[in-house]
Protein backbone atom coordinates (compact mmCIF):
# COMPACT_ATOMS: atom_id res chain seq x y z
CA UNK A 1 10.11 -18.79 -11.49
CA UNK A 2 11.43 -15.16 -11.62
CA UNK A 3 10.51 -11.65 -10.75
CA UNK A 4 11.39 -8.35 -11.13
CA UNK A 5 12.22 -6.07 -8.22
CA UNK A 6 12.55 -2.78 -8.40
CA UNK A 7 13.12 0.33 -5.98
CA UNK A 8 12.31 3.57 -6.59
CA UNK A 9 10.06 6.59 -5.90
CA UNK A 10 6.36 5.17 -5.72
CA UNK A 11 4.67 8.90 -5.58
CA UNK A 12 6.14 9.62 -9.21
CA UNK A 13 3.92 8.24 -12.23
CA UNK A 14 7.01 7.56 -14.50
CA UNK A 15 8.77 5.39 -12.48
CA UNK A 16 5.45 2.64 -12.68
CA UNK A 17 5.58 3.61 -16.22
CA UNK A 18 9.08 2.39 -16.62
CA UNK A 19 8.76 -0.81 -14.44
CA UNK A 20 5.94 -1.92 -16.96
CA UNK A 21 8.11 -1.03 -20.02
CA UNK A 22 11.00 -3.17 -17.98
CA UNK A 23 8.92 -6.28 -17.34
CA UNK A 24 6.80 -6.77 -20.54
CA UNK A 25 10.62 -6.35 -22.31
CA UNK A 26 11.41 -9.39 -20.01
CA UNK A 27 8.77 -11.52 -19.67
CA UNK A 28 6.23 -10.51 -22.59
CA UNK A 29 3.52 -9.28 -20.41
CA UNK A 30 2.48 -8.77 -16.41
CA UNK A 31 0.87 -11.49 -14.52
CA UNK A 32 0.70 -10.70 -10.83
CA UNK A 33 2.17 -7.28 -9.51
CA UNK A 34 2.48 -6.48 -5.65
CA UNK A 35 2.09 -2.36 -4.15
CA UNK A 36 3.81 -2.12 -1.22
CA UNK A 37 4.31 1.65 -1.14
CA UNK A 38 4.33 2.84 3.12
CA UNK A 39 5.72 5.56 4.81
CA UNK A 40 4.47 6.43 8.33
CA UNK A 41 5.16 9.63 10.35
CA UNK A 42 5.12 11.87 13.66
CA UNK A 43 1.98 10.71 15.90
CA UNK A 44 -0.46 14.14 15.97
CA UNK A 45 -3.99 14.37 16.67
CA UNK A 46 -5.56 15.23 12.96
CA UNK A 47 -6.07 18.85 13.63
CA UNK A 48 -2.50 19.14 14.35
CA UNK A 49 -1.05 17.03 11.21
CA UNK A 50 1.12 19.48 8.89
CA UNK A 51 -0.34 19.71 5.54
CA UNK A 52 3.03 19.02 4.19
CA UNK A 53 3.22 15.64 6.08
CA UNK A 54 -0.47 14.58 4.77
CA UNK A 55 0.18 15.30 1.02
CA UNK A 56 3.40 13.70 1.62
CA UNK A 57 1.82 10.36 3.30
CA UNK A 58 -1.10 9.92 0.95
CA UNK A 59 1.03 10.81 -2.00
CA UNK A 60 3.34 7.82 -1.13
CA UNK A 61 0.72 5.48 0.31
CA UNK A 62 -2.19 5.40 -1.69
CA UNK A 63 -1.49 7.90 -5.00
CA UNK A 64 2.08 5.66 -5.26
CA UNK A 65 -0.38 2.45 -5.48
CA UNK A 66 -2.85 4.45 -7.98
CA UNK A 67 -0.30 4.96 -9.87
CA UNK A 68 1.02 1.37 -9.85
CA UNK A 69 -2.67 -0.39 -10.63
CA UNK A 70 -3.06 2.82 -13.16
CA UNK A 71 -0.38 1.17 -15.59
CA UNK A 72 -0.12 -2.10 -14.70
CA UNK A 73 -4.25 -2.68 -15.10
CA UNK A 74 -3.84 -2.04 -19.24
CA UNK A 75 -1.02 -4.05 -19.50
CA UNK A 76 -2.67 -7.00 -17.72
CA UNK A 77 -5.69 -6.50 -19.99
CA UNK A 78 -3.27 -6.68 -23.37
CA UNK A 79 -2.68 -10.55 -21.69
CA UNK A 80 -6.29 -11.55 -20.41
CA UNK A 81 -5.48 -10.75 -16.94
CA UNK A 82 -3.78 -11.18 -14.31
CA UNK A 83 -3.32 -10.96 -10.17
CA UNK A 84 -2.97 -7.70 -8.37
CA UNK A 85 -2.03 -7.66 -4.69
CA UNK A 86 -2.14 -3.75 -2.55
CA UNK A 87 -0.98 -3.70 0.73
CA UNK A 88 -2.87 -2.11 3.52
CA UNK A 89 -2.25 -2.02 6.48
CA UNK A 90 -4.26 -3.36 10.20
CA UNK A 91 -4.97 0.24 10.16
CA UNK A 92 -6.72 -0.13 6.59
CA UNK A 93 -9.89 -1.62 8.64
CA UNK A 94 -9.28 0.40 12.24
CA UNK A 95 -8.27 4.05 13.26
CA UNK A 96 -5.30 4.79 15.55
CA UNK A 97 -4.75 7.99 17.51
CA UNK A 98 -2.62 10.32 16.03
CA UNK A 99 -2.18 8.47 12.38
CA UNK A 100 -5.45 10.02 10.35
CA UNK A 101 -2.92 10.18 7.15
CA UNK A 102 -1.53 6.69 7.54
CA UNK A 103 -5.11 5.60 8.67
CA UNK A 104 -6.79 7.67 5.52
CA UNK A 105 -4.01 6.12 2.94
CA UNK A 106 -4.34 2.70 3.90
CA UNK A 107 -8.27 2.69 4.13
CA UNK A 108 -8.15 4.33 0.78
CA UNK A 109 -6.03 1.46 -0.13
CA UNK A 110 -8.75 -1.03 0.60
CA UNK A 111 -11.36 1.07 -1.26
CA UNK A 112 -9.21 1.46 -4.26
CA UNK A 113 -8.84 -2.44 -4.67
CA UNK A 114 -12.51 -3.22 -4.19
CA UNK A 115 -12.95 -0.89 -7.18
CA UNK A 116 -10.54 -2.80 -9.44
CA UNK A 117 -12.08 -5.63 -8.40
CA UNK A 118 -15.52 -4.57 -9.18
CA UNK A 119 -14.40 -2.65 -12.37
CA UNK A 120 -12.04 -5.20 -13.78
CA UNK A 121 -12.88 -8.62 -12.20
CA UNK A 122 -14.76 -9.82 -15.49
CA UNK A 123 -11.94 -9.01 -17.43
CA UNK A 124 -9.95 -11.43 -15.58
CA UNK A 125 -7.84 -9.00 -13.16
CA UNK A 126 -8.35 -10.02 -9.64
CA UNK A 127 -7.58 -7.77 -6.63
CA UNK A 128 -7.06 -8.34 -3.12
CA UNK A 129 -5.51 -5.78 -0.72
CA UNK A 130 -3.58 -7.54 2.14
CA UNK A 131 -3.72 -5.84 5.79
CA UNK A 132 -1.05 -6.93 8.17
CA UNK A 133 -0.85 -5.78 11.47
CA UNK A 134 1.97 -3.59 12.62
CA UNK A 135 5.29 -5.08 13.22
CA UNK A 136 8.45 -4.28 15.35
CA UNK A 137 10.85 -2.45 13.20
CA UNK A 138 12.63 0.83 12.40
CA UNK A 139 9.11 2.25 11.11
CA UNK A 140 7.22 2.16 14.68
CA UNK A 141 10.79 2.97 16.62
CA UNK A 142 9.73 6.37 17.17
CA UNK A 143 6.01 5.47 18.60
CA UNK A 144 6.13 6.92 22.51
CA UNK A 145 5.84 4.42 24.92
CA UNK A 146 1.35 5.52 25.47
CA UNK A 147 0.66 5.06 21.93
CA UNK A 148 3.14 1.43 21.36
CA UNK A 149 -0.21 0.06 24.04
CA UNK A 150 -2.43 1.55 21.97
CA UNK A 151 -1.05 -0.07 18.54
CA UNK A 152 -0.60 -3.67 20.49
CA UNK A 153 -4.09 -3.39 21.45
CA UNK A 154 -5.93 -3.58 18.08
CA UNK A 155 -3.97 -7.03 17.37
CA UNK A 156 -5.66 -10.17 18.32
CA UNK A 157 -2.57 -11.67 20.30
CA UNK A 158 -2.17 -7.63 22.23
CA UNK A 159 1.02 -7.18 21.07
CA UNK A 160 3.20 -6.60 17.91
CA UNK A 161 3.86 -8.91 15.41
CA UNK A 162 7.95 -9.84 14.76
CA UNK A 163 9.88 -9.91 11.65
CA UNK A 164 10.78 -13.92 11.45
């Protein structure tokens, strides 16, 4: 089996446009394709949230995915279907204090793929949007020490998952 990886900038149409143009060159068609656009930011309580850090958040998080399922829907369809896979986030079903953008993209996430799954599931696209909790790295380094209890709370094991 092989698969096409690709970085780029998620929050700019052209770039999904030209990872579909790149795959069905290689492989004749799309069959499964995976969103996992995420950025997260400075913790703020919502009234406090720069505008330019919101539009900058859901631009990447959810628009970037929109814009992935956007092209890669038609060219599934051109091939009787295929599998497409979003990622969310833990806070895609719960809020957190101080991420309303983060919060808003990812639970926008999960509304976006029930919609392709209701609008495209008899066409043979299936859509599931997968919700991990969050995870000790470089992204959450910056959480202060009151809000790290308040992330390990919402997990089931009351702490933070590890990269393994």
């Amino acid at each position: 089996r092989e698969a096409i990886v690709v970085c780029g900038d998620v929050s700019d149409p052209e770039y999904h446009v030209g990872i579909i143009n790149r795959t069905k060159e290689a492989y004749g068609g799309l069959d499964i394709a995976v969103n996992n656009a995420g950025i997260s930011h400075n913790f703020a309580p919502t009234a406090e949230i720069p505008l330019a850090t919101w539009d900058r958040v859901i631009r990447i998080n959810l628009s970037g995915v929109f814009y992935g399922v956007r092209v890669q829907i038609p060219a599934m369809l051109e091939t009787g279907g295929g599998v497409i896979v979003n990622m969310s986030s833990i806070a895609g079903a719960v809020g957190f204090p101080g991420l309303s953008p983060y919060t808003a993209a990812k639970h926008g996430v999960v509304g976006l793929t029930k919609n392709i799954a209701v609008d495209y599931g008899t066409q043979g696209i299936r859509a599931n949007a997968v919700g991990p909790g969050f995870i000790k790295t470089e992204l959450i380094d910056y959480v202060p020490a009151e809000q790290r209890a308040t992330l390990e709370d919402v997990h089931a094991m009351r702490r933070l998952g590890e990269v393994e």
